[in-house]
N, C-alpha and C. Protein backbone atom coordinates (compact mmCIF):
# COMPACT_ATOMS: atom_id res chain seq x y z
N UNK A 1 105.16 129.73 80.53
CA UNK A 1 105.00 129.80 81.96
C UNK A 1 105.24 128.42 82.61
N UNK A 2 104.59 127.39 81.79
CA UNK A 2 104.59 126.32 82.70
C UNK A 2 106.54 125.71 82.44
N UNK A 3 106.97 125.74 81.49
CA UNK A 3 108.44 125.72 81.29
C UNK A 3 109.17 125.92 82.36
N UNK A 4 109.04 127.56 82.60
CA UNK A 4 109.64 127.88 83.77
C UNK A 4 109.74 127.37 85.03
N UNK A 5 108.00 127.48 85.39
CA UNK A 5 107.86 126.63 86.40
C UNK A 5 108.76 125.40 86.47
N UNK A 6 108.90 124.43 85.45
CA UNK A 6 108.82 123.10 86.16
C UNK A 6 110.40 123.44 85.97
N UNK A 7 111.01 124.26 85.00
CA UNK A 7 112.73 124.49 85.53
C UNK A 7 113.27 125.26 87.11
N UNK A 8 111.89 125.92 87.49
CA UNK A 8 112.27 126.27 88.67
C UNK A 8 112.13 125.31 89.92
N UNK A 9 111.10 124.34 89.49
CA UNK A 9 110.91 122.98 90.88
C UNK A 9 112.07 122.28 90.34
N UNK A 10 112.49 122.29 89.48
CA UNK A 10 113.41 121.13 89.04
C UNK A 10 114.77 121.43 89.89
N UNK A 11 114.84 122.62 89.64
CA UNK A 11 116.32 123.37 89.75
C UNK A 11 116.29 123.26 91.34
N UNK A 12 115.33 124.25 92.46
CA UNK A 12 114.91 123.94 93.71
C UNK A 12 114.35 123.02 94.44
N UNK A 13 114.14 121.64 93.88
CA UNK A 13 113.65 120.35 94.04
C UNK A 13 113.80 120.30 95.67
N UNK A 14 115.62 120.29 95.98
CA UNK A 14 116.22 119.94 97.32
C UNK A 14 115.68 121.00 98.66
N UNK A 15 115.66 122.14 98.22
CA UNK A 15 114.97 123.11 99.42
C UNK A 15 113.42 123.02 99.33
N UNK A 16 112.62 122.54 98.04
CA UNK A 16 110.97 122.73 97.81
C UNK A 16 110.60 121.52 99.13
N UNK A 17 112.07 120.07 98.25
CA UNK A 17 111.45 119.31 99.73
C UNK A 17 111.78 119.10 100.92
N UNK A 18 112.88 120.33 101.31
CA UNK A 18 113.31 120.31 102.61
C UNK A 18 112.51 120.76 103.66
N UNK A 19 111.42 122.12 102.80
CA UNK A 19 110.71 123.08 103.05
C UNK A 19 109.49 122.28 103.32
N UNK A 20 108.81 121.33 102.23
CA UNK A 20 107.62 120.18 102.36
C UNK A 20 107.66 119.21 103.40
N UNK A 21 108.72 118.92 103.59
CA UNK A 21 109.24 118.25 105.00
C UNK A 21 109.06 118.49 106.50
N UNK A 22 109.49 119.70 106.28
CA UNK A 22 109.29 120.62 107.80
C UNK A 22 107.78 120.90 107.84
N UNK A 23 107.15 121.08 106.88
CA UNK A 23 105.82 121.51 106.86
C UNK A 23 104.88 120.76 107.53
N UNK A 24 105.76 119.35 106.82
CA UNK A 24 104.17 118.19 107.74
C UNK A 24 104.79 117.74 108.44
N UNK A 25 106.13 117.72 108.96
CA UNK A 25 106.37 117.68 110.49
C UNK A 25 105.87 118.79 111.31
N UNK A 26 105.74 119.75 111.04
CA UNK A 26 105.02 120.49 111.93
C UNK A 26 103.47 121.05 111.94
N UNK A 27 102.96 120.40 110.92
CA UNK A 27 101.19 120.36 110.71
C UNK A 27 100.97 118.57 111.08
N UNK A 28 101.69 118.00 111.07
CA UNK A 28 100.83 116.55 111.29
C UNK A 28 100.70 116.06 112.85
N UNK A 29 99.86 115.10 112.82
CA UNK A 29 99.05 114.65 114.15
C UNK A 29 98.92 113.41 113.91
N UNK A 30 100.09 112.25 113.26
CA UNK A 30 99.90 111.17 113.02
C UNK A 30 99.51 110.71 114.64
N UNK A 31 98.76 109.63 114.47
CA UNK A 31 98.04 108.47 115.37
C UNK A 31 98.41 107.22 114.61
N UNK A 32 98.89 105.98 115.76
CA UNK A 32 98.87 104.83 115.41
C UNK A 32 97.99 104.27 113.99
N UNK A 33 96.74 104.41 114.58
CA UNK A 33 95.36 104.22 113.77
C UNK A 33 95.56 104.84 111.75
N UNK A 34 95.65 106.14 111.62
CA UNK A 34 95.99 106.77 110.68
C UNK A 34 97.38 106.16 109.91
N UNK A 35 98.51 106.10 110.81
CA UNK A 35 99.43 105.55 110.24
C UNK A 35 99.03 103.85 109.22
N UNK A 36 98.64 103.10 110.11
CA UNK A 36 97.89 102.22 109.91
C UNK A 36 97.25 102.00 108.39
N UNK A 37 96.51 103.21 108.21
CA UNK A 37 95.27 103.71 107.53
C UNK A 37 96.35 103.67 105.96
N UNK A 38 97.29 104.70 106.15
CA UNK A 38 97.95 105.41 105.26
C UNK A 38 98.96 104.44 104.22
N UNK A 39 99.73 103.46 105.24
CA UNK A 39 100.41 102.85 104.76
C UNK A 39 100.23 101.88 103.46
N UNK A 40 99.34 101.07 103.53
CA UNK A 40 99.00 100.29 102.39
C UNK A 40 98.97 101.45 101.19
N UNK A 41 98.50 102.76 101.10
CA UNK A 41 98.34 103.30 100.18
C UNK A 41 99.88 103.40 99.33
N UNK A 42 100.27 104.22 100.68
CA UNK A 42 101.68 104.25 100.07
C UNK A 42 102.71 103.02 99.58
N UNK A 43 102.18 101.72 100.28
CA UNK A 43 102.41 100.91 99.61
C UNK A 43 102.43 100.26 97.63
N UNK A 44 100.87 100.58 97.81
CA UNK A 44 100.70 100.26 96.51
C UNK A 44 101.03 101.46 95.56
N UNK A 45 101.37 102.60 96.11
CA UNK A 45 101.91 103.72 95.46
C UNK A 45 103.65 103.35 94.67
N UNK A 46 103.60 102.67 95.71
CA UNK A 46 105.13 102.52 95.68
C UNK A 46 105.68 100.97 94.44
N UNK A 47 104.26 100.17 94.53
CA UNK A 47 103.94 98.71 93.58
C UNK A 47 104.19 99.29 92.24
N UNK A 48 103.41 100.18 92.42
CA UNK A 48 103.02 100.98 90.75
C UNK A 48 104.32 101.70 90.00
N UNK A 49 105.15 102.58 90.92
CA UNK A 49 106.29 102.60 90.81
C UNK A 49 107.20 101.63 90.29
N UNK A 50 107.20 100.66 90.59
CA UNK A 50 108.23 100.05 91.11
C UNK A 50 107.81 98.67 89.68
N UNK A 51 106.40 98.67 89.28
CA UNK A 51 105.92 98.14 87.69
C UNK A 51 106.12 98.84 86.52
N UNK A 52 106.13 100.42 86.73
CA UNK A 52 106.51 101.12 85.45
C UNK A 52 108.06 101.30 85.39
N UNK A 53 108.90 101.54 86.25
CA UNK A 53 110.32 101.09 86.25
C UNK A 53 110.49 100.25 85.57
N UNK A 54 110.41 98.85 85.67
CA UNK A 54 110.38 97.74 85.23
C UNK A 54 110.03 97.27 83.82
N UNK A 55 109.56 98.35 83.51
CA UNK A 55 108.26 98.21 82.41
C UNK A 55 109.08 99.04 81.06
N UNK A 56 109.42 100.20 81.56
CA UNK A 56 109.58 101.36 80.14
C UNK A 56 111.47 101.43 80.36
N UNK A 57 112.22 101.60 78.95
CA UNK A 57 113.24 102.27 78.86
C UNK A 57 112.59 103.43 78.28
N UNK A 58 113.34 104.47 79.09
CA UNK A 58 113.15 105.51 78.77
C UNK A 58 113.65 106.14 77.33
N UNK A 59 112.72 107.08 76.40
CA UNK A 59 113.32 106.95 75.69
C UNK A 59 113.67 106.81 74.46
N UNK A 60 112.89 104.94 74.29
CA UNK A 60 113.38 104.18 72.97
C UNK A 60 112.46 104.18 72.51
N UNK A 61 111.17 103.94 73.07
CA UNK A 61 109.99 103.35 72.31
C UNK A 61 108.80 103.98 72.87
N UNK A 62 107.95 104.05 72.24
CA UNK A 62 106.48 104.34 72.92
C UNK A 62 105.68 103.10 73.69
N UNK A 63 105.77 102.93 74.98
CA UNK A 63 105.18 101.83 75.73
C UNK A 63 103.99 101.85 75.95
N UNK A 64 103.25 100.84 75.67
CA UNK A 64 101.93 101.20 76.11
C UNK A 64 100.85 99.43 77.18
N UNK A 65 102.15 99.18 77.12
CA UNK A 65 101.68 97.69 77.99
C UNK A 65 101.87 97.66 79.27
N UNK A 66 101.80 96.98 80.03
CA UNK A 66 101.40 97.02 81.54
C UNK A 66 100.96 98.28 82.06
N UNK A 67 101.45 99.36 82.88
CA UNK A 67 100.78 100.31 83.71
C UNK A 67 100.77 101.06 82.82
N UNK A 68 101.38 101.50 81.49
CA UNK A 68 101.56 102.21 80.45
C UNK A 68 99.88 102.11 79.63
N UNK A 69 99.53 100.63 80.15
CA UNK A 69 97.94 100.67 79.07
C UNK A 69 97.19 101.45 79.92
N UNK A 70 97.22 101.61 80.91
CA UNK A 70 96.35 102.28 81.41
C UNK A 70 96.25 103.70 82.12
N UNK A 71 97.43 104.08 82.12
CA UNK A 71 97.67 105.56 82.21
C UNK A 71 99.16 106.21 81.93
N UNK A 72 99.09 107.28 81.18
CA UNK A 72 100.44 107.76 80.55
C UNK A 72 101.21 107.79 81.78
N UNK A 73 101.39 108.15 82.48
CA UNK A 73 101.97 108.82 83.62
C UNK A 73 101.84 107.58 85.40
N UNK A 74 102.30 106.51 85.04
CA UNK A 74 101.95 105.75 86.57
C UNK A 74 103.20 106.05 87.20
N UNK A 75 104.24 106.39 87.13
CA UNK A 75 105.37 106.57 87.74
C UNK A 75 104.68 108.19 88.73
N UNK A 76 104.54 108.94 88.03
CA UNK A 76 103.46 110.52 88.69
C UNK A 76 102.41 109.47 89.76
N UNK A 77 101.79 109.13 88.81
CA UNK A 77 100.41 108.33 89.81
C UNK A 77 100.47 108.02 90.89
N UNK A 78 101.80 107.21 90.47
CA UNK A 78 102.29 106.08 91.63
C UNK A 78 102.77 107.45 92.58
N UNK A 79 103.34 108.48 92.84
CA UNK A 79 103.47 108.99 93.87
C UNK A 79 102.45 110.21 94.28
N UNK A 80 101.34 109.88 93.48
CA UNK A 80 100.44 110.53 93.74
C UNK A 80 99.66 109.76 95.10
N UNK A 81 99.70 108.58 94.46
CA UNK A 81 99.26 107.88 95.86
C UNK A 81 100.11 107.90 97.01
N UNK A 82 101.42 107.71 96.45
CA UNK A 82 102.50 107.76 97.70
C UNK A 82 101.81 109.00 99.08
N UNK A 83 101.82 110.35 98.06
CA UNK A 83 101.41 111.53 98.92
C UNK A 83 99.92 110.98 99.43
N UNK A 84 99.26 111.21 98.80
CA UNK A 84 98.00 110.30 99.76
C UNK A 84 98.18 109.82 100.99
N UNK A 85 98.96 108.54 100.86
CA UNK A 85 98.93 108.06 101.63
C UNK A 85 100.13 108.76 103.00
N UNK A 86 100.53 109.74 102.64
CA UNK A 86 101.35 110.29 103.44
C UNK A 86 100.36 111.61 104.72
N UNK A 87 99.81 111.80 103.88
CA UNK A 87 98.56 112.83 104.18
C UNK A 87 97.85 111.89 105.05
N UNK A 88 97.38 111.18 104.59
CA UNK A 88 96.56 110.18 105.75
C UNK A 88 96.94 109.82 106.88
N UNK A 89 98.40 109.46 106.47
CA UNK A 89 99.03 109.14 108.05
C UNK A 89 99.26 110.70 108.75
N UNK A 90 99.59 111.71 108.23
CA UNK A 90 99.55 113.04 108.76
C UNK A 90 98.39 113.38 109.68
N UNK A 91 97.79 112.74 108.88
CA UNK A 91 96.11 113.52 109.96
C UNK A 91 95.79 114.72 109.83
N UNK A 92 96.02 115.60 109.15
CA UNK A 92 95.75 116.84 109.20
C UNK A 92 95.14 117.49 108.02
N UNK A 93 93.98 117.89 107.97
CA UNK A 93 93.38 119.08 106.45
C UNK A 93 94.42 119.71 106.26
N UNK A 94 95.02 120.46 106.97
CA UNK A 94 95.75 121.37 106.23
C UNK A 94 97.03 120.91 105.76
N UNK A 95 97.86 119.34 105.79
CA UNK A 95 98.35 118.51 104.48
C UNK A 95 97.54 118.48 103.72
N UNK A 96 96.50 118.02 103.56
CA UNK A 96 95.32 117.81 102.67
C UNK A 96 95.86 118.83 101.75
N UNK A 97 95.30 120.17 102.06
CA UNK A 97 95.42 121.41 101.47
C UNK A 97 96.67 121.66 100.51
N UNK A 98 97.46 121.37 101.56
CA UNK A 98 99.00 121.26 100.91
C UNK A 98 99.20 121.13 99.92
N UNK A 99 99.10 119.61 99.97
CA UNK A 99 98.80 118.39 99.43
C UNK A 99 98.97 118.53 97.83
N UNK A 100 97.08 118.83 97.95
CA UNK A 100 96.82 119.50 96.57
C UNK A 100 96.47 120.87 95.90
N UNK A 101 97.28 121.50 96.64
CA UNK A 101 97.89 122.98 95.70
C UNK A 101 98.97 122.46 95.20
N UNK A 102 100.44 122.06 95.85
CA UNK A 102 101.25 121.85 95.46
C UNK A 102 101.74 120.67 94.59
N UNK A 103 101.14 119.73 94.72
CA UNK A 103 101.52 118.52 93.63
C UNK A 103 101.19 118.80 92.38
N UNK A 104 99.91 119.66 91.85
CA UNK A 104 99.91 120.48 90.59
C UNK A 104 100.44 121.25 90.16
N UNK A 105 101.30 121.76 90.91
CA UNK A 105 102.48 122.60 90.62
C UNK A 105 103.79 122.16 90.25
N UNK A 106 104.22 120.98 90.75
CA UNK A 106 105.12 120.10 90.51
C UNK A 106 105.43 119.14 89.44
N UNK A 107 103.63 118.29 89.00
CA UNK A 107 103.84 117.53 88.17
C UNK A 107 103.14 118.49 87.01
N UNK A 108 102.23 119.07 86.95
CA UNK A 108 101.65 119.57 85.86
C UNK A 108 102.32 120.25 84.64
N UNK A 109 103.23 120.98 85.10
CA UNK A 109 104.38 121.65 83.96
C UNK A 109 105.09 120.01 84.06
N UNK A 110 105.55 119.23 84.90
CA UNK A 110 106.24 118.06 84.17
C UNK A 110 105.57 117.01 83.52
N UNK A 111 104.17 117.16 83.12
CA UNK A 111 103.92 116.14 81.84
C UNK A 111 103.55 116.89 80.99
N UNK A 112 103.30 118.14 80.87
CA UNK A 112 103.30 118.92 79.75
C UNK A 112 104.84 119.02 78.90
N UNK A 113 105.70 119.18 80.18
CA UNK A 113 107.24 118.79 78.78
C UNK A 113 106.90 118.16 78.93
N UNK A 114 107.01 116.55 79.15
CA UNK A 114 107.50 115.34 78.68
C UNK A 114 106.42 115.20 77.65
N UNK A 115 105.29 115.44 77.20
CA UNK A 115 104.55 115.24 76.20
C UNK A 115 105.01 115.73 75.36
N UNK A 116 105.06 117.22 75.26
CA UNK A 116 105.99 118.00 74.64
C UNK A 116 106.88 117.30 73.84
N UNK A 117 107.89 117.14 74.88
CA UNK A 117 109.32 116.27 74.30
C UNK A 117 108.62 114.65 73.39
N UNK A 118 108.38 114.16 73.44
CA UNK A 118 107.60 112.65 73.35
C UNK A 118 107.27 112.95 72.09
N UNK A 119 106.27 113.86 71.71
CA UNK A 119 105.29 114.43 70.80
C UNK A 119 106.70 114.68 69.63
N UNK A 120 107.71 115.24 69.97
CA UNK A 120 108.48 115.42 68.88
C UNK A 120 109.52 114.25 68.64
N UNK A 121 109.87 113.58 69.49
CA UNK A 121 110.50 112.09 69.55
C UNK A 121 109.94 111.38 68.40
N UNK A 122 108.82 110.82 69.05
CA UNK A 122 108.08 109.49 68.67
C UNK A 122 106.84 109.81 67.49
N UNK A 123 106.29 111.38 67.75
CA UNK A 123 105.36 111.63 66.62
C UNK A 123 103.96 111.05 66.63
N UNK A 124 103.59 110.46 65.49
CA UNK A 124 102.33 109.49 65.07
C UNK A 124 102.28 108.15 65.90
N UNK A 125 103.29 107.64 66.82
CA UNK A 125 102.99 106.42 67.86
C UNK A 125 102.33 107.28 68.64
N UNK A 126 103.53 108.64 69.45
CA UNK A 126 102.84 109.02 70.37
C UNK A 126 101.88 109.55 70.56
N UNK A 127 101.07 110.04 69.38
CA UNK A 127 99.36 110.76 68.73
C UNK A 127 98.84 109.56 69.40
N UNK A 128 99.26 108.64 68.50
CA UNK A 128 97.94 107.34 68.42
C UNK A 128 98.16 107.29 69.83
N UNK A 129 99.23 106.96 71.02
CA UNK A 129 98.72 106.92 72.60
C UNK A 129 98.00 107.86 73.27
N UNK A 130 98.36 108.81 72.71
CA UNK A 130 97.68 110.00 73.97
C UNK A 130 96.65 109.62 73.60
N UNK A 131 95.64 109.23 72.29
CA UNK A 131 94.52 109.14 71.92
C UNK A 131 93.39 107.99 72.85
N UNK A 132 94.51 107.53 73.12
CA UNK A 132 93.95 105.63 73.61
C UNK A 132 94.55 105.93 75.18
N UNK A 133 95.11 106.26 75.98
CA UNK A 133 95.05 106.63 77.48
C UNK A 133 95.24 107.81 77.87
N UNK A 134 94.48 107.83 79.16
CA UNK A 134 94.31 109.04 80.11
C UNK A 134 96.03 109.14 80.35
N UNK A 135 95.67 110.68 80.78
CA UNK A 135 97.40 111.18 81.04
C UNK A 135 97.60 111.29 81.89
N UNK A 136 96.29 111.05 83.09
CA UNK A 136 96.99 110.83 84.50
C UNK A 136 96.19 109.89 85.43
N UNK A 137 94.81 109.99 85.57
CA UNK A 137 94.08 109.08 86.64
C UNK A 137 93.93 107.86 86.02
N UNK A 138 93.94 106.45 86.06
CA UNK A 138 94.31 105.26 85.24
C UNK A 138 92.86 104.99 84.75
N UNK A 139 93.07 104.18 83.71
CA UNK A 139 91.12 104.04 83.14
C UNK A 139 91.45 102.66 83.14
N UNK A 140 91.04 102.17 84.26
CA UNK A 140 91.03 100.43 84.62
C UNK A 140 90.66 99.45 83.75
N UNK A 141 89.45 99.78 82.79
CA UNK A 141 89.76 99.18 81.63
C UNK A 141 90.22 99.11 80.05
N UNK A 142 91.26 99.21 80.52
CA UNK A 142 91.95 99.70 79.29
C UNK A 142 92.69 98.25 79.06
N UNK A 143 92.99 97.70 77.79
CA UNK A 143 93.48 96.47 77.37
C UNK A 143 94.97 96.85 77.35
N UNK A 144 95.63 95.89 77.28
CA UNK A 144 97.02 95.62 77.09
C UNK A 144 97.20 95.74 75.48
N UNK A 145 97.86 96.62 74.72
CA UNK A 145 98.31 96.59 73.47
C UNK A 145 99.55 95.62 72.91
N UNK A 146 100.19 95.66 73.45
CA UNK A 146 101.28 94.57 73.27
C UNK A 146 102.05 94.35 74.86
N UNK A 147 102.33 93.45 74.78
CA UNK A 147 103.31 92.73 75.61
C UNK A 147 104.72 92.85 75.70
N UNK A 148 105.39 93.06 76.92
CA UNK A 148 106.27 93.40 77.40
C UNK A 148 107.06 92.26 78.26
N UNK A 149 108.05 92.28 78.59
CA UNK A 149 108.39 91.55 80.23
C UNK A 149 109.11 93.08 81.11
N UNK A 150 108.69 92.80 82.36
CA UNK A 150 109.22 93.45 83.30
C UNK A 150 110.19 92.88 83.28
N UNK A 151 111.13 94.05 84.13
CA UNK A 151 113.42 93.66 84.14
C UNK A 151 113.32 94.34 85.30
N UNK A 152 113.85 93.56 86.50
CA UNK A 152 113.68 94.20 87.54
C UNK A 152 115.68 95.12 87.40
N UNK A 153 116.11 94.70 86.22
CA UNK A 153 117.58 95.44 85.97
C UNK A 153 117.15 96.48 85.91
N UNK A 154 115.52 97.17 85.18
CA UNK A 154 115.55 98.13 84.62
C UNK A 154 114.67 99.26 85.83
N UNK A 155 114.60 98.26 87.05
CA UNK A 155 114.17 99.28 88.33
C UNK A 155 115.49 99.86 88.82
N UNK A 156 116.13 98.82 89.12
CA UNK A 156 117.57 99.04 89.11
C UNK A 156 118.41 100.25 88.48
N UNK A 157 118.14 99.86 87.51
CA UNK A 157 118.90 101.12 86.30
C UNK A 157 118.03 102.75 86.89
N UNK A 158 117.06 102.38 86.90
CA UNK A 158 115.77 103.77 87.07
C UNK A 158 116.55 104.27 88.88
N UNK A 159 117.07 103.79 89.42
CA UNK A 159 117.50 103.91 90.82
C UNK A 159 116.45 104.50 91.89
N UNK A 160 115.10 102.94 91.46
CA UNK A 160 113.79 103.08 92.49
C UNK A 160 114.27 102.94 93.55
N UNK A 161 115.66 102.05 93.85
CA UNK A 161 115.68 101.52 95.24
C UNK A 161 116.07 103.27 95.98
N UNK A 162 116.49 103.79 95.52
CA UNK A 162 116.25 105.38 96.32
C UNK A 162 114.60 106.01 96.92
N UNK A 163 114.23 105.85 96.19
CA UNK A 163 112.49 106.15 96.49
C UNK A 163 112.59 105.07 97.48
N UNK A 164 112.53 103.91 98.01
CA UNK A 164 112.60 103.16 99.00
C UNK A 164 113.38 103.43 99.95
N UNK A 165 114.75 103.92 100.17
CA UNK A 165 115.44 104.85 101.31
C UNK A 165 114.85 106.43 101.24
N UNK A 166 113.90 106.80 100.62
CA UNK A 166 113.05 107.86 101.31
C UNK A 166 112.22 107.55 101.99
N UNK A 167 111.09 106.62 100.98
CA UNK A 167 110.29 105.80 101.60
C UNK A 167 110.10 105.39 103.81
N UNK A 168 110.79 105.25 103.08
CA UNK A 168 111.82 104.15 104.72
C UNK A 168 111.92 105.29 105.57
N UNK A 169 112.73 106.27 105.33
CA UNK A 169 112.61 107.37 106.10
C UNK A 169 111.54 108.09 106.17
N UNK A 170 110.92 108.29 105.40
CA UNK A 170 109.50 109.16 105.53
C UNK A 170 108.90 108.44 106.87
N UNK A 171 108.29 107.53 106.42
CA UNK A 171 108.02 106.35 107.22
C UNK A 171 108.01 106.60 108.74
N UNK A 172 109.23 106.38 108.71
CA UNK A 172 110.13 106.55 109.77
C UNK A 172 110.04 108.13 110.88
N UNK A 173 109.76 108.92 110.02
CA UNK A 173 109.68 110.60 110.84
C UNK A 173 108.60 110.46 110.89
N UNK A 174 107.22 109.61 110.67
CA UNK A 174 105.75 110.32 110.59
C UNK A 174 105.51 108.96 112.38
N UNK A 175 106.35 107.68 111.96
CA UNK A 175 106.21 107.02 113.44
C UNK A 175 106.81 108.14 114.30
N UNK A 176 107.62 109.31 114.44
CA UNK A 176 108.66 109.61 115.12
C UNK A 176 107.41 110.63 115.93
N UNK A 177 107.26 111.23 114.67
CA UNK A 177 106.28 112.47 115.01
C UNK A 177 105.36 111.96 115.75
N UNK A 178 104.43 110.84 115.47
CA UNK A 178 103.46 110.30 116.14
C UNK A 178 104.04 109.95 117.55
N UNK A 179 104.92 110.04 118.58
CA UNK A 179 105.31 109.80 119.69
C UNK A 179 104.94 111.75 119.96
N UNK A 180 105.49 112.27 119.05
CA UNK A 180 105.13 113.71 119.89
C UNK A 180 103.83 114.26 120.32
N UNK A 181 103.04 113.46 119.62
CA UNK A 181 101.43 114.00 119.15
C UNK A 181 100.67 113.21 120.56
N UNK A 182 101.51 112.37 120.62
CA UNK A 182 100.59 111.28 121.81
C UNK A 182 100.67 112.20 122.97
């Protein structure tokens, strides 16, 4: 079931978020204030991003240093907060609601494959990680296992700077909206 699922968000990605789009343009009630509120989140949503990029080839190895020590999944995280903070500037419960029905629907079948997949990759590394971090909310103290350097080639390569021309635009329609609301 969950297979399907995440081949069917995968496959409908472009209409799920054309459809998510219109939604909180037409449920939100951004205010200056809220916008305000929201942004830093999505900011540091976007930090976290933009450290596990940097951080993992996809792939090669089992990572478990920088955002990797502390939760399987910070690239998910990281736009977990993104939405957060999108919701906030929305102003509205019923994003809220949205919110979180649907982001479990989206990511939940996608770290079940990728564990999946991983689990048959990498094997006994990837046992011993799942064992030692959470798979999604970060456990702040969690140590660094080995050392890495960040490659900002390898944000590059990951093509974060796209999440930043959404970013930018998101942004951008929730100031827009907030002129209608006033």
């Amino acid at each position: 079931m969950w297979r399907r699922l995440r081949h069917f968000v995968g496959y409908k990605r472009i209409p799920i978020s054309i459809g998510m789009g219109t939604l909180f343009w037409v449920l939100a009630s951004p205010t200056p204030s809220r916008i305000l509120l929201g942004l830093p989140i999505v900011g540091i949503g976007e930090l976290l991003r933009i450290w596990a990029s940097g951080t993992i080839e996809k792939n090669a190895a089992v990572i478990s240093w920088g955002p990797y020590a502390f939760t399987r999944n910070p690239l998910y995280f990281g736009n977990f907060l993104i939405g957060i903070g999108f919701v906030i500037m929305g102003n509205s419960v019923w994003l809220l609601v949205l919110f979180f029905a649907v982001f479990p629907l989206v990511y939940w079948p996608t770290i079940l494959e990728e564990e999946h997949f991983l689990r048959e990759r990498f094997g006994a590394a990837y046992e011993a990680y799942l064992k030692s971090v959470p798979r999604f909310f970060p456990l702040l103290t969690a140590r660094r296992w080995a050392r890495g350097q960040f490659q900002w080639g390898l944000v590059i390569r990951h093509r974060e700077h796209q999440t930043w021309y959404g970013l930018i635009a998101g942004v951008a329609a929730v100031v827009i909206r907030s002129w209608f609301v006033a």
